[in-house]
Protein backbone atom coordinates (compact mmCIF):
# COMPACT_ATOMS: atom_id res chain seq x y z
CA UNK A 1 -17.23 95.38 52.03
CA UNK A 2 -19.16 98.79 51.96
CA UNK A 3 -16.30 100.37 51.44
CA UNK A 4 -16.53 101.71 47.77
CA UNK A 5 -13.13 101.00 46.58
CA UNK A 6 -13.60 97.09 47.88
CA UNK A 7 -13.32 95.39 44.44
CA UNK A 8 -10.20 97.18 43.85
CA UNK A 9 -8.72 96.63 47.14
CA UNK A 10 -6.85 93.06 47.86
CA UNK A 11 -10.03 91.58 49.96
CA UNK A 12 -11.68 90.00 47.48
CA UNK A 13 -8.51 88.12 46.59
CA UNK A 14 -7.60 87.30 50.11
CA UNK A 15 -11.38 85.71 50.23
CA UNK A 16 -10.80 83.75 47.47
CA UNK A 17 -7.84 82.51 49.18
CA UNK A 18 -9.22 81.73 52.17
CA UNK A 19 -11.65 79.60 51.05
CA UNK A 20 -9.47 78.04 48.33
CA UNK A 21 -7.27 76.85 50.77
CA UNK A 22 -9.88 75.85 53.15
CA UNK A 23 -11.02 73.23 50.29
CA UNK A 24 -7.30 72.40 49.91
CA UNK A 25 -7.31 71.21 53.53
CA UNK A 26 -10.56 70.50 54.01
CA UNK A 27 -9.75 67.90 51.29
CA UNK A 28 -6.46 67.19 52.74
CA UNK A 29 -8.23 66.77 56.66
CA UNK A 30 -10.92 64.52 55.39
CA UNK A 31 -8.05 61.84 53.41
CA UNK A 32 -5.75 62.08 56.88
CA UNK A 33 -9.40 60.90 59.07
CA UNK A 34 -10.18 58.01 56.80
CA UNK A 35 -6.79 56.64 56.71
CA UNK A 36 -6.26 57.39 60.75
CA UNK A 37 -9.77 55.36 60.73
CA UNK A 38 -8.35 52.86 58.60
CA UNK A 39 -5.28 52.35 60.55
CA UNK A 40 -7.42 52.83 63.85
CA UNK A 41 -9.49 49.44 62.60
CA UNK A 42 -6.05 47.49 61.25
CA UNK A 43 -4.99 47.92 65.12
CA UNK A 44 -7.77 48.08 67.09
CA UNK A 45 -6.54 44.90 69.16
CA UNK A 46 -3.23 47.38 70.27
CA UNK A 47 -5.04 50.59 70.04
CA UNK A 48 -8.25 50.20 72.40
CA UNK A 49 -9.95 52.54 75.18
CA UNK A 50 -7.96 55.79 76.39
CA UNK A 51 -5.08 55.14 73.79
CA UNK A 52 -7.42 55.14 70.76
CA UNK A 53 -9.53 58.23 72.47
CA UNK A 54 -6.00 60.19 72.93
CA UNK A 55 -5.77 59.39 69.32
CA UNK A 56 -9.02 60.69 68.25
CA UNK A 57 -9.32 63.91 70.31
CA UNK A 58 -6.01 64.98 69.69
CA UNK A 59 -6.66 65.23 65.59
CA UNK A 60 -8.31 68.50 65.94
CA UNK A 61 -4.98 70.71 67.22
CA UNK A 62 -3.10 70.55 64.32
CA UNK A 63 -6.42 71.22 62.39
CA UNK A 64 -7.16 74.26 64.35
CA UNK A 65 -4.01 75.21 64.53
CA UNK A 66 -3.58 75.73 60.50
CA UNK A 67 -7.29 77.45 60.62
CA UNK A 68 -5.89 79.78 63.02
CA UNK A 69 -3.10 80.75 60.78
CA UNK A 70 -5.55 80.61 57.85
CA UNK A 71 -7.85 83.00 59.31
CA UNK A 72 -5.66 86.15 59.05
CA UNK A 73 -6.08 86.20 55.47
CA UNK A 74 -9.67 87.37 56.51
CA UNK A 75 -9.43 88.70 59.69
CA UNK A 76 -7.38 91.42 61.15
CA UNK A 77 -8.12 90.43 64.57
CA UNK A 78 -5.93 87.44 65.65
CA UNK A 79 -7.12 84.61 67.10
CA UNK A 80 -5.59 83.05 70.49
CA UNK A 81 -4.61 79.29 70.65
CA UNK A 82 -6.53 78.61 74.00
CA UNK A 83 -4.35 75.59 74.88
CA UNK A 84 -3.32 76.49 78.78
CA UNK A 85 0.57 75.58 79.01
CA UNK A 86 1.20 72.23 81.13
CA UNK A 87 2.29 72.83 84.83
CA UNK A 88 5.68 70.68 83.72
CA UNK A 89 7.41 69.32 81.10
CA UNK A 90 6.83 66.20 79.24
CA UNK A 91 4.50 64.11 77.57
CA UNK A 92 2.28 63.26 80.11
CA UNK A 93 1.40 66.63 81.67
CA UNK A 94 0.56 67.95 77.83
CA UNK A 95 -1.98 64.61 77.13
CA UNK A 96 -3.41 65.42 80.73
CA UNK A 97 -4.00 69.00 80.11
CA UNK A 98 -4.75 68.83 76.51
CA UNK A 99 -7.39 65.87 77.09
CA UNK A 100 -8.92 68.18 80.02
CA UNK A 101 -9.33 71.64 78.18
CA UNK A 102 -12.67 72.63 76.27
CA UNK A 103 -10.28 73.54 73.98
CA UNK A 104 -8.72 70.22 72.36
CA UNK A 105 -12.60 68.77 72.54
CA UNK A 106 -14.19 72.05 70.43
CA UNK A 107 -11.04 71.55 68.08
CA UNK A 108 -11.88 68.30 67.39
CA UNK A 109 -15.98 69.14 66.70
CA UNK A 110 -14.61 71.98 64.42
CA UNK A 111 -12.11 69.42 62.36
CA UNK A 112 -15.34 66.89 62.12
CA UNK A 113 -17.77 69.61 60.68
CA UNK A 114 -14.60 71.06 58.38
CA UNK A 115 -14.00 67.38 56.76
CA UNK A 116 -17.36 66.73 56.41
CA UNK A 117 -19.46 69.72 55.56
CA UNK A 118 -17.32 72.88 55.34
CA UNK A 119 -14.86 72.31 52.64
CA UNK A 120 -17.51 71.58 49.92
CA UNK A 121 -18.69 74.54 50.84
CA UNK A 122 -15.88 76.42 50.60
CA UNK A 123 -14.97 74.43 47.23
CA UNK A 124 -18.57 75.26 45.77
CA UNK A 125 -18.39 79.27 46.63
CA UNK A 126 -14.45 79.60 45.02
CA UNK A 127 -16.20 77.45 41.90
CA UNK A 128 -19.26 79.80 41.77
CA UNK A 129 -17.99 83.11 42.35
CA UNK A 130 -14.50 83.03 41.48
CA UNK A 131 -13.86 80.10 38.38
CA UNK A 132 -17.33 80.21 36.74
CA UNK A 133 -17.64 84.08 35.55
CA UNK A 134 -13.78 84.01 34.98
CA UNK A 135 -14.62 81.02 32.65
CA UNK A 136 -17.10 83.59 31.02
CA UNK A 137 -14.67 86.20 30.87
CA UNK A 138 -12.44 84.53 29.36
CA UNK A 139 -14.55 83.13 25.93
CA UNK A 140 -12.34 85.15 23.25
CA UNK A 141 -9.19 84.43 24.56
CA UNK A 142 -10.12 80.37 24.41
CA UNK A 143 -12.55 81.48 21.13
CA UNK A 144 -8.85 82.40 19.68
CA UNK A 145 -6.65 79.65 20.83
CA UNK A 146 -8.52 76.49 21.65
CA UNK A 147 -11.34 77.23 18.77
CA UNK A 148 -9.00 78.84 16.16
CA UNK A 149 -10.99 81.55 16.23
CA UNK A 150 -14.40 79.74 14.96
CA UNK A 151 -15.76 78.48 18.37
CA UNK A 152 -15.54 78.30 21.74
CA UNK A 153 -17.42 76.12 24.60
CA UNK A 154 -19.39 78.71 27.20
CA UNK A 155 -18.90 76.49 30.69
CA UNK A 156 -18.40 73.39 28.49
CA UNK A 157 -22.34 73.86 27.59
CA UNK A 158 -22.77 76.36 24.91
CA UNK A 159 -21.17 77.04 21.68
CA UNK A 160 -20.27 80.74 20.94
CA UNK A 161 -19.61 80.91 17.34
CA UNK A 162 -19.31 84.85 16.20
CA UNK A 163 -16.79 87.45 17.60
CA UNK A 164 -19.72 89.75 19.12
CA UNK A 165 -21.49 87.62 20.98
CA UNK A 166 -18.24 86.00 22.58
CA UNK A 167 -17.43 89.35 23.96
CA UNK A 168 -20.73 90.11 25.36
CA UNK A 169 -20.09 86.85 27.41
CA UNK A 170 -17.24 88.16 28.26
CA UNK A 171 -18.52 91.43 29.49
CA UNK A 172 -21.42 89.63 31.06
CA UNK A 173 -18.21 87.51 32.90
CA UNK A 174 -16.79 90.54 34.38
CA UNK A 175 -20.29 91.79 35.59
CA UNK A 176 -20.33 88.60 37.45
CA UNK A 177 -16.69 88.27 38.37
CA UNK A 178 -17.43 92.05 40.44
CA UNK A 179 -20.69 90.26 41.92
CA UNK A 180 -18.81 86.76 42.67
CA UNK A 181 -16.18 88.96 44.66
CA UNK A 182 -18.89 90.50 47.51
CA UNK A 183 -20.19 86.72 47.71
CA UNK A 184 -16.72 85.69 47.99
CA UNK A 185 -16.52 88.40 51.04
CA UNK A 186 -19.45 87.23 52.50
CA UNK A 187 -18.80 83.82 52.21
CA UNK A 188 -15.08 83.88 54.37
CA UNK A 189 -16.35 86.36 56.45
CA UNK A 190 -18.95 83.77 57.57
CA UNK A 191 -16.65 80.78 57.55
CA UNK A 192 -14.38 82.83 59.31
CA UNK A 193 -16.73 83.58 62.18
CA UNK A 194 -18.07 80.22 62.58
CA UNK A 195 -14.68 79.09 63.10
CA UNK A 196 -13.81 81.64 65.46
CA UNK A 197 -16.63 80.71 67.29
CA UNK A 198 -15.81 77.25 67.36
CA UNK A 199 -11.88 77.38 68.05
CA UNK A 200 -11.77 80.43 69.80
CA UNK A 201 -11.54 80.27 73.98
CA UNK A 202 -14.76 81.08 75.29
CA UNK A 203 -15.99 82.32 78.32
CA UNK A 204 -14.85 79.12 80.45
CA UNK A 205 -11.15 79.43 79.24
CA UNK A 206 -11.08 82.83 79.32
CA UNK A 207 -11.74 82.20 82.91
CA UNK A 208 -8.94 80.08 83.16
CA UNK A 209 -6.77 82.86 81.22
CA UNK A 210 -8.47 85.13 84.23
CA UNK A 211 -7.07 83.39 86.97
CA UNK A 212 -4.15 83.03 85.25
CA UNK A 213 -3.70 86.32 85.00
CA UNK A 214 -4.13 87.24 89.08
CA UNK A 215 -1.91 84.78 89.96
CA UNK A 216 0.70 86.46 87.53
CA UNK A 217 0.00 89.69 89.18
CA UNK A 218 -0.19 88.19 92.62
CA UNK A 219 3.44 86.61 91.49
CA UNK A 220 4.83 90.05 90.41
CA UNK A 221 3.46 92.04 93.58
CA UNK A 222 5.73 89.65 95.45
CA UNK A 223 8.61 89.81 93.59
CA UNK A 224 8.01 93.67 93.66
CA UNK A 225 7.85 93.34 97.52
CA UNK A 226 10.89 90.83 97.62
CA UNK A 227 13.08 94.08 95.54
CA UNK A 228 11.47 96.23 98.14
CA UNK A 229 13.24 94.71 101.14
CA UNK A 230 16.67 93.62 98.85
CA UNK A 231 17.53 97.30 98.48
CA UNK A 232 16.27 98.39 101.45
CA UNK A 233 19.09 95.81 103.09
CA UNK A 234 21.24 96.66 100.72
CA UNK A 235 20.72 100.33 101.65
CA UNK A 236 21.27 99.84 105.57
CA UNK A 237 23.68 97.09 105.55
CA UNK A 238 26.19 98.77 102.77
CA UNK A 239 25.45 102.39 102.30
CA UNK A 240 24.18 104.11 105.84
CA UNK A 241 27.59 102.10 107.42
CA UNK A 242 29.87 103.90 104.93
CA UNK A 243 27.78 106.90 105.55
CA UNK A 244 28.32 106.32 109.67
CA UNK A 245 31.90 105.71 109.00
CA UNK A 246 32.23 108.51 107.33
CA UNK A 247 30.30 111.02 109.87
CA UNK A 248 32.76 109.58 112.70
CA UNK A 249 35.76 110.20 110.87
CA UNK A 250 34.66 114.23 109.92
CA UNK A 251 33.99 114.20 113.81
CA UNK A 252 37.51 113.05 114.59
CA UNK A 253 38.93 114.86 112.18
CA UNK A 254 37.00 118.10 113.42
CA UNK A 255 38.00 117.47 117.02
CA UNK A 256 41.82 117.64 115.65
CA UNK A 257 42.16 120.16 113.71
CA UNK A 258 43.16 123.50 115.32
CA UNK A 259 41.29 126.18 115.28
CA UNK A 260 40.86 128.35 111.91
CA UNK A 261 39.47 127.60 107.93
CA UNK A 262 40.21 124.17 107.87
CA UNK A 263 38.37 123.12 111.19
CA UNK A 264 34.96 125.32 109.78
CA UNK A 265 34.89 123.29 106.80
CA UNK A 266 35.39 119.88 108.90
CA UNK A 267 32.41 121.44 110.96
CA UNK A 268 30.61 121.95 107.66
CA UNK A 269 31.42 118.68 106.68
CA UNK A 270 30.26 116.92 109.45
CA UNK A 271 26.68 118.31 109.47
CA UNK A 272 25.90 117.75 105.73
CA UNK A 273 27.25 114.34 106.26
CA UNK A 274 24.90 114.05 109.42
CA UNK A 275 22.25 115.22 107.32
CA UNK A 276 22.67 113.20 104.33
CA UNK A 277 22.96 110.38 106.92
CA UNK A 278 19.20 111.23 108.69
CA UNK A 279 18.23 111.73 105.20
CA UNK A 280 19.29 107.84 104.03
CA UNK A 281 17.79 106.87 107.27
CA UNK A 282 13.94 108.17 106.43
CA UNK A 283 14.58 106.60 102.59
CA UNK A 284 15.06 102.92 104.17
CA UNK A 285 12.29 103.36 106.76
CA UNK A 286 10.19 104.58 103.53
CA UNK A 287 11.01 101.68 101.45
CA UNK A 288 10.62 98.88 103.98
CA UNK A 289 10.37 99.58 107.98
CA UNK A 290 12.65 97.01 109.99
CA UNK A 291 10.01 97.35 112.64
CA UNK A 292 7.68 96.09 110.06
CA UNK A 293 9.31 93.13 109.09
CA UNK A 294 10.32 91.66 112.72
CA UNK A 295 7.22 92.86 114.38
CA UNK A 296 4.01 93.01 112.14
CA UNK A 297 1.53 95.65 111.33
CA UNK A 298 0.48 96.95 114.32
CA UNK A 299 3.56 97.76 115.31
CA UNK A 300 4.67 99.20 112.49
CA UNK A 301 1.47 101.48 112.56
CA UNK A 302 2.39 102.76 116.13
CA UNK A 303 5.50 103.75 114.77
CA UNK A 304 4.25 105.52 111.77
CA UNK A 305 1.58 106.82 114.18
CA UNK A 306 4.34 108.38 117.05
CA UNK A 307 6.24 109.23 114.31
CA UNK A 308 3.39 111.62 112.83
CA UNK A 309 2.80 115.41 113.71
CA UNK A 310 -0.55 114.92 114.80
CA UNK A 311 -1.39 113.13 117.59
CA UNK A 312 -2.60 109.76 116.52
CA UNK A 313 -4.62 106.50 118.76
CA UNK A 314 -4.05 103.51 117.53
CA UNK A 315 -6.67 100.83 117.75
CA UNK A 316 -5.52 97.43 115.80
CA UNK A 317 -5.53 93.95 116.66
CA UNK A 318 -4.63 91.06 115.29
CA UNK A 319 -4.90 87.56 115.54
CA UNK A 320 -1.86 86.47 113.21
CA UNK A 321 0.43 88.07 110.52
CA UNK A 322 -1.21 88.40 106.70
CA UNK A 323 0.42 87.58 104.02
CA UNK A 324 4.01 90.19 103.37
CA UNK A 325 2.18 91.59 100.37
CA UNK A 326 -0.60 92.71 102.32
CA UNK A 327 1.07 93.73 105.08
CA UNK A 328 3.62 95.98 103.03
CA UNK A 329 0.47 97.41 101.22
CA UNK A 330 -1.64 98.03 103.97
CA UNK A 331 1.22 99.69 105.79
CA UNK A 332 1.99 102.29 103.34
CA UNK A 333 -1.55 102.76 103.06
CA UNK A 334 -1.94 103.90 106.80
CA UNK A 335 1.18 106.07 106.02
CA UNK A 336 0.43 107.80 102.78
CA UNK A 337 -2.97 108.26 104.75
CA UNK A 338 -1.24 110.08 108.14
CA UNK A 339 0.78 111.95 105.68
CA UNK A 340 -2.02 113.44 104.06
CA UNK A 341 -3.44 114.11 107.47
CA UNK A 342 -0.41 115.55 108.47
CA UNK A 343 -0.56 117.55 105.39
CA UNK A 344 -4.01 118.89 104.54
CA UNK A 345 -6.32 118.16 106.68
CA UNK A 346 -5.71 120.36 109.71
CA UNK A 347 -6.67 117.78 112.21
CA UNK A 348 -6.39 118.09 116.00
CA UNK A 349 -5.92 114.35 116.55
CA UNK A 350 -6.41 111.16 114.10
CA UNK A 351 -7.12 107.97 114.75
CA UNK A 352 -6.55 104.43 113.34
CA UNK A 353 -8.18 101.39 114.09
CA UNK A 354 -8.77 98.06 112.48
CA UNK A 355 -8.92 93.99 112.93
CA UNK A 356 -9.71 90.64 111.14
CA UNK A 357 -13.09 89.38 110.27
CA UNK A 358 -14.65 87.16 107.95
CA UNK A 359 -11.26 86.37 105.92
CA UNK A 360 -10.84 90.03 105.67
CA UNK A 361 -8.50 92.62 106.61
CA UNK A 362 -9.85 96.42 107.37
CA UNK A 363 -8.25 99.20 108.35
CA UNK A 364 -10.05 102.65 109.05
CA UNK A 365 -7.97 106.08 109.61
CA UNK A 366 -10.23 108.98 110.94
CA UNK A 367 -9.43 112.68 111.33
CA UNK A 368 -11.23 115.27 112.85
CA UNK A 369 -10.15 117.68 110.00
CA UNK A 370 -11.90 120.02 107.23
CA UNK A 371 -12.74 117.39 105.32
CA UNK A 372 -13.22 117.75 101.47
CA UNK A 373 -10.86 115.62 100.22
CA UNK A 374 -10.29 115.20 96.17
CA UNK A 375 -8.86 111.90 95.42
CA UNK A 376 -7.82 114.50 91.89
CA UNK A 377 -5.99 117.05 93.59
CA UNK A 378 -3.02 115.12 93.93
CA UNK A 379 -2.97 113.30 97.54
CA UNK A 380 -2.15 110.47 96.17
CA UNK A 381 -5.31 108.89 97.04
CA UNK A 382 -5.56 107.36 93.29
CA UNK A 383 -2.09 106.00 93.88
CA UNK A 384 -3.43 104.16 97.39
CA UNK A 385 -6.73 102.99 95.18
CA UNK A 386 -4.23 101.53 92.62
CA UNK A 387 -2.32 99.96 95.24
CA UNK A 388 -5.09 98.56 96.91
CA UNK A 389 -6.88 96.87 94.07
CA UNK A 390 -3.43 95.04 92.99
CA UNK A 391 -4.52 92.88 96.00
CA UNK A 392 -7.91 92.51 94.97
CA UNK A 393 -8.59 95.29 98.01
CA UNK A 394 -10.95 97.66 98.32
CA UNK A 395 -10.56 101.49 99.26
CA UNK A 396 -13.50 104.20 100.24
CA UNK A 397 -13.03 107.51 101.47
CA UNK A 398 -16.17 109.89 102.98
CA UNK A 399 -15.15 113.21 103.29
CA UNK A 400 -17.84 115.95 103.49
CA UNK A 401 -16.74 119.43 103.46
CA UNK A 402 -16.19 120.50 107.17
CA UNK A 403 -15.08 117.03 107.91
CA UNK A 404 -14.41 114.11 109.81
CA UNK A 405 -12.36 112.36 107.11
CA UNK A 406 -13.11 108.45 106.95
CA UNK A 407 -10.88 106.29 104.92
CA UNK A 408 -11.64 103.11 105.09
CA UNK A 409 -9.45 99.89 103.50
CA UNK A 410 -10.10 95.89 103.08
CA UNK A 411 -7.92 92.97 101.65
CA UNK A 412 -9.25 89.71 101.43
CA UNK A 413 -6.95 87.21 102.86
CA UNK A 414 -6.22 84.83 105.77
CA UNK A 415 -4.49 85.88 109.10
CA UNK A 416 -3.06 82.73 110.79
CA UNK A 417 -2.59 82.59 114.34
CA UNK A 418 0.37 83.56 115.74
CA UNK A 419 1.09 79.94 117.19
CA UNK A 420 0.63 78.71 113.51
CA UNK A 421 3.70 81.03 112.12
């Protein structure tokens, strides 16, 4: 509304819409809850207790739902239904989650004030600022056709009998018609907040949308996981066999083959395709260790560990196996951790260590390195973070220039014992 070009623009006619159809079906709402009251009373024997309540507080959803729709005359921001969906199908589930969200019972406050108090309101600003000075603007064109041009009625109170003074009326209509459209703004804009405040999810369901939401992640981290191991069997069962089929048969072939061009190139052959094969090997161990899956973590971390070009101790106990998810992530966490050992840190010797305590898992790997590490210089330290806080984890890393290098890892979750599995 402080725009300058606002009275030319299509707000003030959207207001006037708004609130023209809020007394529409404000009008509409209050007719539908004296006849649902009337028909309430003609069966109250039949409808009586939770059957009549059902009734009651589930009036306001289709209310709210046509305010929703209403609102984006006035409001650019859209306004979420709130309703959770029902953990099945059918009727029952719906009543029991409808009757048990803030929702359906804030709805039903909201259609109560819009029946009873709202739509006059809305009916009184449209007849104020909208009808009344367009009335006034309009006294020559009714002084010429309904008065023949002798008289017309001002507001069906005052006689305008000469020319000029009709079209100062009129002038003083359009005056009012520009005023009547910033009260029309003000007035939807206000309507339309207090009934975003009313029907929109507050702070309870947008916990519920919250949790919601983490158990949609937690959901796609294990489907994510779940892909992880497919291919990775997919990988060792189909291609590395066909790869190890094919190495043996170069061999054969290169034992065979007499001496000259033909037995270089089967030599050739035979070491790119032992290559390629060593190669396919490190992607599978990369995407999902076997060791990992049949053995658990700390195994999997001694492996990583002997498989590292700096001498690592390993120091990790645990009572049970976590949960796959964070057992994958805390894996490749270690790993992407003894690789940047490995890589920058020009450690003598590293160590890892970690346990169970409290319903959380922590793992620490140390170096005795330069230290200084930049989680921006690209060692994938803001990838681990990410990966890490998927699982509601926590990462910190102390590195002081000159070193040791401490980084430090938790995920909250339950290890079962080992008997329980």
């Amino acid at each position: 509304m402080s725009r300058p070009d606002f009275l030319l623009s299509a707000w003030p006619w959207r207001s006037a819409a708004y609130l023209l159809t809020g007394a529409l079906t404000g009008a509409v709402t209050l007719v539908g809850i004296v006849a649902v009251a009337v028909v309430c009373g003609a069966l109250a024997v039949v409808l009586v207790g939770l059957p009549l309540l059902v009734v009651v507080a589930l009036g306001g959803i289709p209310v709210a739902r046509v305010e929703r729709r209403r609102m984006r005359l006035v409001d650019r921001d859209p306004v979420s239904d709130g309703h959770r969906t029902p953990a099945a199908p059918g009727l029952r589930p719906w009543l029991t989650t409808r009757l048990r969200e803030q929702t359906t019972w804030r709805e039903l406050g909201y259609t109560l004030l819009f029946a009873g108090l709202l739509w006059p309101v809305d009916a009184l600003a449209v007849t104020v600022a909208l009808l009344c000075p367009m009335s006034l603007a309009a006294t020559p064109l009714l002084m010429a056709t309904v008065g023949d041009g002798h008289e017309a009625k001002v507001l069906k109170q005052w006689t305008v009998t000469a020319w000029p003074t009709a079209f100062g009326v009129a002038v003083l209509g359009l005056l009012l018609t520009g005023l009547g459209a910033y009260l029309l703004g003000v007035t939807a804009g206000a309507r339309a907040g207090l009934a975003r405040l009313l029907i929109a999810p507050r702070e309870g369901d947008l916990g519920a949308t919250v949790v919601e939401l983490a158990r949609s992640r937690v959901r796609l981290v294990d489907a994510f996981e779940a892909e992880r191991r497919r291919i990775e069997r997919d990988l060792h069962d189909g291609a590395q066999q066909r790869l190890v089929a094919l190495t043996m048969a170069l061999g054969l072939a290169r034992m065979d083959a007499p001496p000259g061009p033909l037995a270089e190139q089967l030599t050739r052959a035979h070491e790119e395709a032992g290559k390629a094969l060593a190669e396919l090997r490190e992607l599978i161990h990369g995407i999902h260790p076997q060791v990992l899956t049949d053995y658990g973590l700390p195994a999997a971390i001694s492996d990583a560990a002997d498989r590292c070009v700096v001498p690592v101790d390993v120091d990790l106990a645990l009572p049970g196996r976590p949960a796959r998810a964070i057992e994958s992530a805390a894996y490749f966490v270690v790993c992407e951790a003894l690789a940047n050992v490995a890589k920058h840190s020009g450690a003598g010797r590293a160590q890892v260590s970690g346990g169970h305590h409290e319903g959380r898992l922590f793992l620490e790997v140390r170096d005795d390195g330069r230290g200084g590490a930049d989680p921006s210089a690209g060692s994938g330290l803001t990838g681990l973070a990410d990966r890490v806080s998927v699982l509601d984890g926590r990462l910190a890393l102390t590195s002081p220039p000159g070193g040791p290098t401490l980084l430090r890892v938790e995920f909250p979750c339950e290890v079962p014992e080992a008997a329980d599995r």
